[in-house]
C-alpha atoms as a PDB file:
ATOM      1  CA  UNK A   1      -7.084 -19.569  -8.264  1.00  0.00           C
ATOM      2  CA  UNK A   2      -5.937 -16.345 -10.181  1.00  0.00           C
ATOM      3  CA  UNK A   3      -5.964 -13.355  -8.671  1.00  0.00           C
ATOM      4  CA  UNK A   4      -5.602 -10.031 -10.454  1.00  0.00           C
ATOM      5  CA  UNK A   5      -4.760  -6.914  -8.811  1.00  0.00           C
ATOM      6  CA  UNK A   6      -5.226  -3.055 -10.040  1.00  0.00           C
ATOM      7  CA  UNK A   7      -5.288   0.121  -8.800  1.00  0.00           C
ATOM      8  CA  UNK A   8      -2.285   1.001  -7.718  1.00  0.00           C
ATOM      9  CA  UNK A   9      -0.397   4.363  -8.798  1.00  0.00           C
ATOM     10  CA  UNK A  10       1.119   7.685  -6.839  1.00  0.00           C
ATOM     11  CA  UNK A  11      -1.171   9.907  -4.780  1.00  0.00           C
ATOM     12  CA  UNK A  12      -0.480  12.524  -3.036  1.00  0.00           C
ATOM     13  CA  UNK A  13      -0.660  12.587   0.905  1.00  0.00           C
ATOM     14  CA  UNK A  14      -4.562  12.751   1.802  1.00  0.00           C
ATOM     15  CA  UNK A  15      -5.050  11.689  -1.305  1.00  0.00           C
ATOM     16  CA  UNK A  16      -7.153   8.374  -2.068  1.00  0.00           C
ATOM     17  CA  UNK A  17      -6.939   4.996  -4.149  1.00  0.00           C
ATOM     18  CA  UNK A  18      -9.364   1.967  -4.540  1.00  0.00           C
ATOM     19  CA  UNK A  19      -7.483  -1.246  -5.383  1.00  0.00           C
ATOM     20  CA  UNK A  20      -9.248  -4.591  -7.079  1.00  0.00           C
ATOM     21  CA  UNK A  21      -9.088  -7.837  -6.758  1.00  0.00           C
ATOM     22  CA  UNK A  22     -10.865 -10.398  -9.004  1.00  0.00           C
ATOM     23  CA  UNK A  23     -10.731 -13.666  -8.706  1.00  0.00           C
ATOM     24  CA  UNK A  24     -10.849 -16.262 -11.223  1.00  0.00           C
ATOM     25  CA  UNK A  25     -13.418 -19.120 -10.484  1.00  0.00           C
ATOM     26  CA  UNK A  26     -16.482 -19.689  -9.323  1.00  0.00           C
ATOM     27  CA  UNK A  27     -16.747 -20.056  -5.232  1.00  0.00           C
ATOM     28  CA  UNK A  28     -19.458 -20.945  -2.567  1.00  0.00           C
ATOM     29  CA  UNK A  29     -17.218 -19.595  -0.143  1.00  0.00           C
ATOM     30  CA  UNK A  30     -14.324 -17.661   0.404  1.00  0.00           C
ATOM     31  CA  UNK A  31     -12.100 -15.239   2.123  1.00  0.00           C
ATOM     32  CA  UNK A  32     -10.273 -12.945   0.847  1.00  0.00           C
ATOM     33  CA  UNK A  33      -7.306 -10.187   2.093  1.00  0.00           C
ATOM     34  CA  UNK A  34      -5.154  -7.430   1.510  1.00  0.00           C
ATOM     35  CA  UNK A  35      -1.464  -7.350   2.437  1.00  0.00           C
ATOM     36  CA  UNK A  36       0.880  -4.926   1.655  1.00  0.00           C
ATOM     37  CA  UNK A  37       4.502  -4.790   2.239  1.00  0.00           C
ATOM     38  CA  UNK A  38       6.742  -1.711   2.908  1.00  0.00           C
ATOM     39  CA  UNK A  39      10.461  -1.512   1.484  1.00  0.00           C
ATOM     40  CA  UNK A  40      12.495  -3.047   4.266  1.00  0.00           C
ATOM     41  CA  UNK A  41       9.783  -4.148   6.186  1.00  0.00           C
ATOM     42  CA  UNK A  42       7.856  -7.606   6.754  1.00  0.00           C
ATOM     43  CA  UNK A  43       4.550  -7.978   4.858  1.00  0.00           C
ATOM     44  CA  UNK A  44       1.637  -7.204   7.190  1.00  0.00           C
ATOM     45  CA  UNK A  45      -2.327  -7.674   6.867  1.00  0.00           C
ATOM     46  CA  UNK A  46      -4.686  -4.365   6.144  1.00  0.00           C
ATOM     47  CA  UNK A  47      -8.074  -6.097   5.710  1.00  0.00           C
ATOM     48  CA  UNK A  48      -9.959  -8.949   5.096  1.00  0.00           C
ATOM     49  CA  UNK A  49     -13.580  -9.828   3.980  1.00  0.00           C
ATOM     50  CA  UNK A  50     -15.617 -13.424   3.580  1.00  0.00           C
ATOM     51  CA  UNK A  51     -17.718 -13.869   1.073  1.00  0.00           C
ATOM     52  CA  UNK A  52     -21.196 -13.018   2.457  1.00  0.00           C
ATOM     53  CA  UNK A  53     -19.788 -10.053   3.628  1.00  0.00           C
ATOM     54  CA  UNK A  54     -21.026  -9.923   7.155  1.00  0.00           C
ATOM     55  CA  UNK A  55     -17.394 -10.642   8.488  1.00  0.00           C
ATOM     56  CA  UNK A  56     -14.910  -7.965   8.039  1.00  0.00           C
ATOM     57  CA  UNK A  57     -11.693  -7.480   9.670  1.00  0.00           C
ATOM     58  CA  UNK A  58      -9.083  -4.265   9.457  1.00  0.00           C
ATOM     59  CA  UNK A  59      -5.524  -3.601  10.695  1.00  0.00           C
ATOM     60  CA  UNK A  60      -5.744  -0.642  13.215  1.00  0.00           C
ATOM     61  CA  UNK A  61      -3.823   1.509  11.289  1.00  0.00           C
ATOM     62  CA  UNK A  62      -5.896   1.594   8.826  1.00  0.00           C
ATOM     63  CA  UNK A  63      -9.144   2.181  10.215  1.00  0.00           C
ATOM     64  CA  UNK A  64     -11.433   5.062   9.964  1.00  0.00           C
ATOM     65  CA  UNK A  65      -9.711   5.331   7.002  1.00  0.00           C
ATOM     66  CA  UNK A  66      -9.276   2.237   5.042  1.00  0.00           C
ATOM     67  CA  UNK A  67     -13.125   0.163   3.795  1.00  0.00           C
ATOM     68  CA  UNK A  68     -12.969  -3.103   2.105  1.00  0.00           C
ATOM     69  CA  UNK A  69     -15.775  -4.515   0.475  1.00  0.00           C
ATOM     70  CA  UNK A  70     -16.938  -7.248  -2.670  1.00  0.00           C
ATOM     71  CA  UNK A  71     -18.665  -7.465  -5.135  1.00  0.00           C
ATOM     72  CA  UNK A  72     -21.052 -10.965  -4.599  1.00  0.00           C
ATOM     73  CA  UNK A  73     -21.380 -11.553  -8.372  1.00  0.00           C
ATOM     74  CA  UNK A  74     -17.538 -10.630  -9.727  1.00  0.00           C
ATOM     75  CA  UNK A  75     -15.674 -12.622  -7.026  1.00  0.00           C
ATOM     76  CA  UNK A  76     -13.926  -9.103  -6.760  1.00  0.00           C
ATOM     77  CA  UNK A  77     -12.932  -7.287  -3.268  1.00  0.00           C
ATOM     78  CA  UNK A  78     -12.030  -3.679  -2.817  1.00  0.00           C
ATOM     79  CA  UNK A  79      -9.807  -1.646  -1.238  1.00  0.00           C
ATOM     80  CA  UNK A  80     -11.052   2.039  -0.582  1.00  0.00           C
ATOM     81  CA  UNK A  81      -7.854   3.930   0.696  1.00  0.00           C
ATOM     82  CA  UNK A  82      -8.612   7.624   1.680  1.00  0.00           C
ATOM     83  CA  UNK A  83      -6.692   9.990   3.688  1.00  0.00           C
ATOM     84  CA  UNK A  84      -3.267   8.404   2.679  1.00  0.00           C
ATOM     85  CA  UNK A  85      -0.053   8.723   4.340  1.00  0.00           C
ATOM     86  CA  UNK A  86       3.235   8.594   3.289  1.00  0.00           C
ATOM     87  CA  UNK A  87       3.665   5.474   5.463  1.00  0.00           C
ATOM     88  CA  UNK A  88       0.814   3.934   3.128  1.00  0.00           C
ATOM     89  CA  UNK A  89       3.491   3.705   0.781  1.00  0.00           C
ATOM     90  CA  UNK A  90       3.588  -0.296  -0.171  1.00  0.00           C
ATOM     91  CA  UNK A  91       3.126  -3.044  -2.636  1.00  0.00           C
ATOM     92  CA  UNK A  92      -0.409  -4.134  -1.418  1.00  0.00           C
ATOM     93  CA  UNK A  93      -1.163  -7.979  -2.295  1.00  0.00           C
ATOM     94  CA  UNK A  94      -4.416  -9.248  -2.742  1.00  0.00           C
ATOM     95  CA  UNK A  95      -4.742 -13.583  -1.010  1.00  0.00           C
ATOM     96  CA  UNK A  96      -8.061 -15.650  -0.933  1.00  0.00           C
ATOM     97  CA  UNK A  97      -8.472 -18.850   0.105  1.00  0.00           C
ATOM     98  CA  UNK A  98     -11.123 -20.834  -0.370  1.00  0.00           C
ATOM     99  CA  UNK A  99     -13.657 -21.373   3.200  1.00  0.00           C
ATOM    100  CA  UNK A 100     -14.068 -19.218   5.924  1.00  0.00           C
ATOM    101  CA  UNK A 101     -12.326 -19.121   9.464  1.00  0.00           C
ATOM    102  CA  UNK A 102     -13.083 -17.202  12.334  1.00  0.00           C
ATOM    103  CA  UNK A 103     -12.344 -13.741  12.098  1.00  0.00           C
ATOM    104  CA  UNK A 104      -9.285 -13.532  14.536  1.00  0.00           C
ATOM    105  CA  UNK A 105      -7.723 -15.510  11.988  1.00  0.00           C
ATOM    106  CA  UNK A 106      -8.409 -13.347   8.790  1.00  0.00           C
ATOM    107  CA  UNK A 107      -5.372 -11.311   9.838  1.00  0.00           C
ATOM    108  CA  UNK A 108      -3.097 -14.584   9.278  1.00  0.00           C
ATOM    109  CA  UNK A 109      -1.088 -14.789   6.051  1.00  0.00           C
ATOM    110  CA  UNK A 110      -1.290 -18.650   6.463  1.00  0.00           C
ATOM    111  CA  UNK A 111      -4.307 -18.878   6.157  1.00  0.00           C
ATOM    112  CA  UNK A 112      -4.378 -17.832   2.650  1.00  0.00           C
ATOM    113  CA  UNK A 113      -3.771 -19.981  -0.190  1.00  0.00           C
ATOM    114  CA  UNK A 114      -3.332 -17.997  -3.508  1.00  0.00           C
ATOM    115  CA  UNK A 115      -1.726 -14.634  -3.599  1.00  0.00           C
ATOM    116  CA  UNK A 116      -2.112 -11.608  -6.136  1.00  0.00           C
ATOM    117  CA  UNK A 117       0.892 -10.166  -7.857  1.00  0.00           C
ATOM    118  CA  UNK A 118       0.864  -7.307  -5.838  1.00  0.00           C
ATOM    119  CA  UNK A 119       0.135  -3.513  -6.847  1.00  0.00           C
ATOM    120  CA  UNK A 120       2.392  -0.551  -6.271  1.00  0.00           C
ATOM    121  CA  UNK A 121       0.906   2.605  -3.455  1.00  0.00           C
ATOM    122  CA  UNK A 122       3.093   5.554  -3.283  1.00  0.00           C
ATOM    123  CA  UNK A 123       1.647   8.113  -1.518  1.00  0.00           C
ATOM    124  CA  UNK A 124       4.089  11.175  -1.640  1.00  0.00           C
ATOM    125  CA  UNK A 125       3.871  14.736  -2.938  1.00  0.00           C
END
């Protein structure tokens, strides 16, 4: 599977972003992630979503102000970013993997198969 990710760039604290991922392919099933990593740090997960959309799992950071969501037809998942802080500031990878698992295990880089390139977030002024 090919994954392409966009909508990355510099924003300025508060500021929003909504990153893309589309994958290539044609699925009866799937999950599909967000990642980012932070310079120095380990890569860590910032949302998830399955393909029918009822399941959808975010890092606490990141709630109340982070939304993921897909579009059904495009095999493409969204990441809404709003209120951004400078410790926002990562390349954010897109993963899928084909199937669902339970949701406590959305959040596990394992269990993703394929991996996006990875798009640039700076959030700074």
């Amino acid at each position: 599977v090919q994954l392409q990710a966009s909508g990355g760039g510099l924003v300025q604290p508060g500021g929003s972003l909504r990153l893309s991922c589309e994958a290539s392919g044609t699925f009866d099933s799937y999950t599909m992630g967000w990642f980012r990593q932070a310079p120095g740090k380990e890569r860590e997960f910032v949302a998830a979503i399955k393909r029918s959309g009822l399941s959808r799992l975010l890092a606490d950071s990141v709630k109340g102000r982070f939304t993921i969501s897909r579009d059904f037809a495009r095999n493409t998942v969204f990441l809404q970013m709003s209120s951004l802080r400078p410790e926002d500031t990562a390349v954010y990878y897109c993963a899928f993997r084909y199937g669902e698992v339970v949701v406590s295990a959305m959040r596990q880089e394992a269990q993703y198969n394929d991996w996006g390139q990875g798009t640039l977030v700076t959030v700074s002024s």
